[in-house]
Protein backbone atom coordinates (compact mmCIF):
# COMPACT_ATOMS: atom_id res chain seq x y z
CA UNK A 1 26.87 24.23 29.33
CA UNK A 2 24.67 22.45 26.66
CA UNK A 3 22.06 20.03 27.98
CA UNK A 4 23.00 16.71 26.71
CA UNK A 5 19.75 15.45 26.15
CA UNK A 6 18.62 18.50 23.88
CA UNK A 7 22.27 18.09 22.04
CA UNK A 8 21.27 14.18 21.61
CA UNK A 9 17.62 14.74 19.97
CA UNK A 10 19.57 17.39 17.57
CA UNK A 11 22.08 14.40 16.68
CA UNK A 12 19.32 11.95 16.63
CA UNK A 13 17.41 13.34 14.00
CA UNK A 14 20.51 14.73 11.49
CA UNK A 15 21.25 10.98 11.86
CA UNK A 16 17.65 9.49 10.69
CA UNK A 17 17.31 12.15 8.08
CA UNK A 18 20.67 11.50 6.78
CA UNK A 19 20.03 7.07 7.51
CA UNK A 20 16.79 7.32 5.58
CA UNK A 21 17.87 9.71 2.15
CA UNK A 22 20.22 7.66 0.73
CA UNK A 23 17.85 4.74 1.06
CA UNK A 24 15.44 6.82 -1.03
CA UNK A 25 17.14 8.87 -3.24
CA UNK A 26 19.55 5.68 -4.58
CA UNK A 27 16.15 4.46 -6.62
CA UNK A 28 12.66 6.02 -5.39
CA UNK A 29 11.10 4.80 -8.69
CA UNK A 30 11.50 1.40 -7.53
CA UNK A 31 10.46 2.43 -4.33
CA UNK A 32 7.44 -0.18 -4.32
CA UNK A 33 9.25 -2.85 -4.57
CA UNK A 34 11.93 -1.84 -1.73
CA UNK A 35 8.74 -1.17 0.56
CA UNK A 36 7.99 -4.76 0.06
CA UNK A 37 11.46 -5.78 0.80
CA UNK A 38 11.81 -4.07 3.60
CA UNK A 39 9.77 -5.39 6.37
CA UNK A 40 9.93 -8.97 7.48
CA UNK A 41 6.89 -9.60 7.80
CA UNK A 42 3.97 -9.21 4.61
CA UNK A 43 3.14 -5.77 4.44
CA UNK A 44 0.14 -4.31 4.97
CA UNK A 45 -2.37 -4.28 1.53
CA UNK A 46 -4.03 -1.12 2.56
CA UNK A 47 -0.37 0.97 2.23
CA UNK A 48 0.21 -0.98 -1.07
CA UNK A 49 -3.15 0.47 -2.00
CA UNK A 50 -1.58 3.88 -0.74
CA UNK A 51 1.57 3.32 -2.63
CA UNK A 52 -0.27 3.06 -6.04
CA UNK A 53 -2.59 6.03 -5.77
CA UNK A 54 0.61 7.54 -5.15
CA UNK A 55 1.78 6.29 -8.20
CA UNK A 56 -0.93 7.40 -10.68
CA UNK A 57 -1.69 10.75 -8.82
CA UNK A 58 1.52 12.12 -7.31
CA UNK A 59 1.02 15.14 -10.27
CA UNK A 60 -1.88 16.33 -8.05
CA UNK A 61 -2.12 17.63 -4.59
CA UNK A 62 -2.60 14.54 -2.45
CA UNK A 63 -3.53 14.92 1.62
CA UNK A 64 -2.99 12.71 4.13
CA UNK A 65 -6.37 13.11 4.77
CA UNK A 66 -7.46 11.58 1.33
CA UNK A 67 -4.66 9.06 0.84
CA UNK A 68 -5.65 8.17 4.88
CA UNK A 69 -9.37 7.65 3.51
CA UNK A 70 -8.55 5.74 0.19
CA UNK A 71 -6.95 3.26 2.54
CA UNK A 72 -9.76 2.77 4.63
CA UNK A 73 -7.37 3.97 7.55
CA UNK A 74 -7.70 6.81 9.95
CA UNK A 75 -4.74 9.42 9.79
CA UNK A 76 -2.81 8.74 12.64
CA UNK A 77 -3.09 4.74 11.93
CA UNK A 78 -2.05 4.96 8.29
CA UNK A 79 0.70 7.56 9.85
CA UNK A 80 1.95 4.79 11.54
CA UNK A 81 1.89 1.74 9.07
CA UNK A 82 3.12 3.80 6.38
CA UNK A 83 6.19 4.65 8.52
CA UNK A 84 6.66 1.16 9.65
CA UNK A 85 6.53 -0.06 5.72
CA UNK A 86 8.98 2.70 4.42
CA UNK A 87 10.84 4.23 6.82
CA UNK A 88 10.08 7.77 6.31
CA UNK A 89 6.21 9.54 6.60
CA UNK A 90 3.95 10.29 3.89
CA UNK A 91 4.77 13.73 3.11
CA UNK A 92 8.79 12.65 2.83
CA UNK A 93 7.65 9.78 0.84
CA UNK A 94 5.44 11.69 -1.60
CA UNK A 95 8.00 14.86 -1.46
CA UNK A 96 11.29 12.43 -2.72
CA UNK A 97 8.59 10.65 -5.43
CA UNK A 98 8.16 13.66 -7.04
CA UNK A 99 11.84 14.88 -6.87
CA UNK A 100 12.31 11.36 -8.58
CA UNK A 101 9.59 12.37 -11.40
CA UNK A 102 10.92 15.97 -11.83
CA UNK A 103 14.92 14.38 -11.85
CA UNK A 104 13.96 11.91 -14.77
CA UNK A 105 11.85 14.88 -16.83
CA UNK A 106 14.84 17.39 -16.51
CA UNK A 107 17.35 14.40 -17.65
CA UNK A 108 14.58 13.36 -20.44
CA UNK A 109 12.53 16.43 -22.24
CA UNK A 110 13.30 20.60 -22.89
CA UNK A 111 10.24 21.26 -20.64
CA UNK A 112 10.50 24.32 -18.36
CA UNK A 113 11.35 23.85 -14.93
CA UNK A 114 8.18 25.96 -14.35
CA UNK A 115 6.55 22.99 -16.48
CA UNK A 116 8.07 20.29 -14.71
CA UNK A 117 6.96 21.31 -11.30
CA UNK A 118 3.37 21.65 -12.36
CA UNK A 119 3.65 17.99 -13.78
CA UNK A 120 4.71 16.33 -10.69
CA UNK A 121 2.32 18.06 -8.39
CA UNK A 122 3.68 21.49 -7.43
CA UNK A 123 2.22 24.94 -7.89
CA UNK A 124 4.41 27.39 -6.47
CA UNK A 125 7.88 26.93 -8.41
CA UNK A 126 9.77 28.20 -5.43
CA UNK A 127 8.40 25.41 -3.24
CA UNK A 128 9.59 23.14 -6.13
CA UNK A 129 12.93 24.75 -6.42
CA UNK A 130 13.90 24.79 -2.51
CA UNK A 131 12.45 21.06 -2.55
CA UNK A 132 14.82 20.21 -5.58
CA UNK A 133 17.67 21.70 -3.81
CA UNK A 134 17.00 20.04 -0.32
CA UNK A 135 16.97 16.67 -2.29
CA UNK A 136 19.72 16.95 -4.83
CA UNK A 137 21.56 19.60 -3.54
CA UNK A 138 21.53 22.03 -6.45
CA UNK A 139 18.98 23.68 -8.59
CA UNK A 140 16.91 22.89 -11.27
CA UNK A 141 18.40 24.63 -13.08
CA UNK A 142 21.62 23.85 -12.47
CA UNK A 143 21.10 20.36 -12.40
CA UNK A 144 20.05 20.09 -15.73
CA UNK A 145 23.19 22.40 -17.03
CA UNK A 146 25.26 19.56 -14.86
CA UNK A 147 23.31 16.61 -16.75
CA UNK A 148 23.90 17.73 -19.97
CA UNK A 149 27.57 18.54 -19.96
CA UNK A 150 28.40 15.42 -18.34
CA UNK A 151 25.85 13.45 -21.21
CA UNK A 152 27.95 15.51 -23.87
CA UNK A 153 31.63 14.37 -22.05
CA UNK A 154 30.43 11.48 -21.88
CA UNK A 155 29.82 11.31 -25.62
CA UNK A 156 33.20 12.78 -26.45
CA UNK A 157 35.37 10.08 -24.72
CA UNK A 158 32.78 7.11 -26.86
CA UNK A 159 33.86 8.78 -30.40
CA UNK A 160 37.81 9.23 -29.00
């Protein structure tokens, strides 16, 4: 027999993964202005701070460490405001930016997906790739085949 408290942590965290994603992935551009939203009370200016380096440097490698440090926090305390202001931990939150950044580039430009993942911060494509797919649920690849037969449909039915 299966130990019901191991069977409840398993269930416990399929349900915050799958609570917190569709939060995210619904608009994580305008994630800034849902963190603000979020909390009831004002949060904190040192994540802000943290929110807009992430903004203007989520194409390079950013560590908690250095994002910890640019907020004048220590890790474990920024750990815990930045979960209490978004719901999710740094790494998610930085990981489902730039899944964000790469969706709008392979919707937007002819850039390589090899390309793409440099631009929003990756270096080994198959880290990229097996992020994309975790996220979206397809490849790259694929998801840019998808996009583009359903902008062309979409174009048909407007002229008919």
């Amino acid at each position: 027999m299966i130990d019901p408290r191991i069977k409840r942590k398993k269930f416990a965290r399929i349900s915050l993964v799958s609570n917190e994603f569709p939060i995210v992935a619904a608009n994580p551009l305008k994630q800034k202005k849902w963190l603000l939203s979020r909390n009831d009370k004002k949060t904190d200016p040192r994540i802000i701070t943290a929110i807009d380096y992430i903004d203007k440097n989520y194409d390079k490698k950013i560590s908690l460490k250095e994002i910890s440090q640019i907020s004048g926090l220590g890790t474990s305390h920024f750990c815990f405001l930045f979960k209490t202001a978004t719901g999710m931990c740094f790494s998610r939150y930085l990981k489902l930016y730039r899944m964000k950044k790469a969706k709008v580039l392979l919707e937007s430009t002819d850039l390589l997906i090899k390309q793409i993942a440099y631009q929003v911060g990756y270096h080994d494509i198959s880290n990229f790739n097996h992020d994309f797919k975790e996220t979206y649920g397809t490849s790259p690849s694929k998801y840019r085949k998808l996009f583009v037969f359903s902008k062309l449909v979409h174009q048909n039915k407007k002229e008919f």
